[in-house]
Protein backbone atom coordinates (compact mmCIF):
# COMPACT_ATOMS: atom_id res chain seq x y z
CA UNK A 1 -20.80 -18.76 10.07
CA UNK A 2 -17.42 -19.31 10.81
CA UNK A 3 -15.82 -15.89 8.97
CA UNK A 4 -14.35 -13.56 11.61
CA UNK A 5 -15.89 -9.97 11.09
CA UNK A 6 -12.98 -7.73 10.14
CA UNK A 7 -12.91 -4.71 12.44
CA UNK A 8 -13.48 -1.40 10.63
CA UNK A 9 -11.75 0.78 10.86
CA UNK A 10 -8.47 -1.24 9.61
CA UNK A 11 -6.06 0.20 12.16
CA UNK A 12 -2.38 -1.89 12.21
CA UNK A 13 0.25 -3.60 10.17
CA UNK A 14 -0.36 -5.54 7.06
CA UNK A 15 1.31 -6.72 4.23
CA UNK A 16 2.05 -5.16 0.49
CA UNK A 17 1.95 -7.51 -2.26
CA UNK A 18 3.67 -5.64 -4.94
CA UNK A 19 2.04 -6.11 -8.57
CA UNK A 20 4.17 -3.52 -10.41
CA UNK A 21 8.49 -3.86 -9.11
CA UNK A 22 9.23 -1.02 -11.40
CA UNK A 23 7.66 1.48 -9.45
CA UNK A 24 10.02 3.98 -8.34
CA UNK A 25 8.92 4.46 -4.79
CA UNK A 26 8.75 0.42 -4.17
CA UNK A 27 12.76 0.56 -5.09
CA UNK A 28 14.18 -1.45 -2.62
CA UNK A 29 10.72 -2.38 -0.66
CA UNK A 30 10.41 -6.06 -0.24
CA UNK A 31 7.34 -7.86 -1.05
CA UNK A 32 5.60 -9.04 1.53
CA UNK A 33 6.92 -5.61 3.64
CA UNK A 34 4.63 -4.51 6.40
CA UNK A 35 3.22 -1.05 6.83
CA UNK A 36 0.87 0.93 8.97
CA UNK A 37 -3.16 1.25 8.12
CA UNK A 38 -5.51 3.22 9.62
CA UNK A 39 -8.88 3.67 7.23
CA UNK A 40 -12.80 2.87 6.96
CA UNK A 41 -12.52 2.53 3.40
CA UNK A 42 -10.81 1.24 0.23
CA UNK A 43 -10.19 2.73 -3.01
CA UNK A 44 -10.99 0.21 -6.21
CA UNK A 45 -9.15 1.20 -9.22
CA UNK A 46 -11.03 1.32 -12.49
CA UNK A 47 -7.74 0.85 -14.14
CA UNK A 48 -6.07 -1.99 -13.16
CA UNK A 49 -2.82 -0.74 -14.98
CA UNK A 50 -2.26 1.63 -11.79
CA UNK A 51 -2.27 -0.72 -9.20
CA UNK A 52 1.34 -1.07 -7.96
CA UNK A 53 0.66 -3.04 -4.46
CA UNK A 54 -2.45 -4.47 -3.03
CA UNK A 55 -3.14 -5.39 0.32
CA UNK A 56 -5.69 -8.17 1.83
CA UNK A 57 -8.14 -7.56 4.92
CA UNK A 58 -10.57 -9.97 3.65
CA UNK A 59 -10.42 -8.63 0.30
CA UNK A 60 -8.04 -7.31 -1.77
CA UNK A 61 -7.96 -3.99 -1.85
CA UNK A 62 -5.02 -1.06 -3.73
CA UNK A 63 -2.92 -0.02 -1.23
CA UNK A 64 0.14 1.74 -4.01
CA UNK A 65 -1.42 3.37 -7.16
CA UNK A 66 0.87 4.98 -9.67
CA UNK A 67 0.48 6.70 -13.60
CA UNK A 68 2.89 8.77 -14.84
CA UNK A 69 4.00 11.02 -11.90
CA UNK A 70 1.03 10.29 -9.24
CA UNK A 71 1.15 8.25 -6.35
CA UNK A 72 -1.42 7.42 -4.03
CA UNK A 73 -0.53 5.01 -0.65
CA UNK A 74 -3.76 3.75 1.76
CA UNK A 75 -1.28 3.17 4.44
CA UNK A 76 0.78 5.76 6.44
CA UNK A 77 4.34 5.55 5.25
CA UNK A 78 5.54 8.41 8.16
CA UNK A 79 4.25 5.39 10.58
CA UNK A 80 5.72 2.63 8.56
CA UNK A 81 9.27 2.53 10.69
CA UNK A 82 12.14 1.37 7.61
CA UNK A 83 9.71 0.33 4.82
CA UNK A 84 7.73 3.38 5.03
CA UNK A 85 11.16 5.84 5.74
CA UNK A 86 12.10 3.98 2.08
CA UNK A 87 9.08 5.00 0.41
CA UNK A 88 9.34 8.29 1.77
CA UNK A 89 13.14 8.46 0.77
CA UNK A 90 11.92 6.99 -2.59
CA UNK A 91 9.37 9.97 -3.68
CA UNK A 92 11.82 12.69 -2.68
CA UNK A 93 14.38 11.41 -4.55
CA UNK A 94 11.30 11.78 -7.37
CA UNK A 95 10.83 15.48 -6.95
């Protein structure tokens, strides 16, 4: 008693807490940034050595993965007004 049920699916802004700065498509992304969710599920890394921002809705779940030359977001950066526009500017500048 006492938790508040999380609604499902996680639709809104929430907060990146970045565990890896060096990742190139975080360049210039604050931590702490907002950005736009809208999922039923989230992924759990078997590698923890990916994980390049997590994100809590009453747990902590990835919400940047990154090896090598693969990304992987949970949010939507094209809904993510100036942080998402700089992750998006970020990975073209990649390719």
């Amino acid at each position: 008693a006492g938790r508040k049920e999380l609604k499902v699916p996680h639709m809104g802004w929430n907060q990146l807490q970045i565990e890896r700065s060096e990742c190139p498509i975080l360049k210039g992304v604050s931590d702490g940034s907002y950005v736009y969710f809208c999922h039923s599920y989230y992924p759990q890394a078997k590698d923890k050595n990916i994980i390049a921002a997590t994100t809590d809705y009453g747990l902590e779940f990835s919400s940047i993965v990154w090896q090598g030359n693969i990304y992987g977001v949970q949010f939507h950066p094209e809904k993510s007004q100036k942080v998402g526009l700089k992750i998006i500017e970020n990975f073209v500048k990649l390719c």
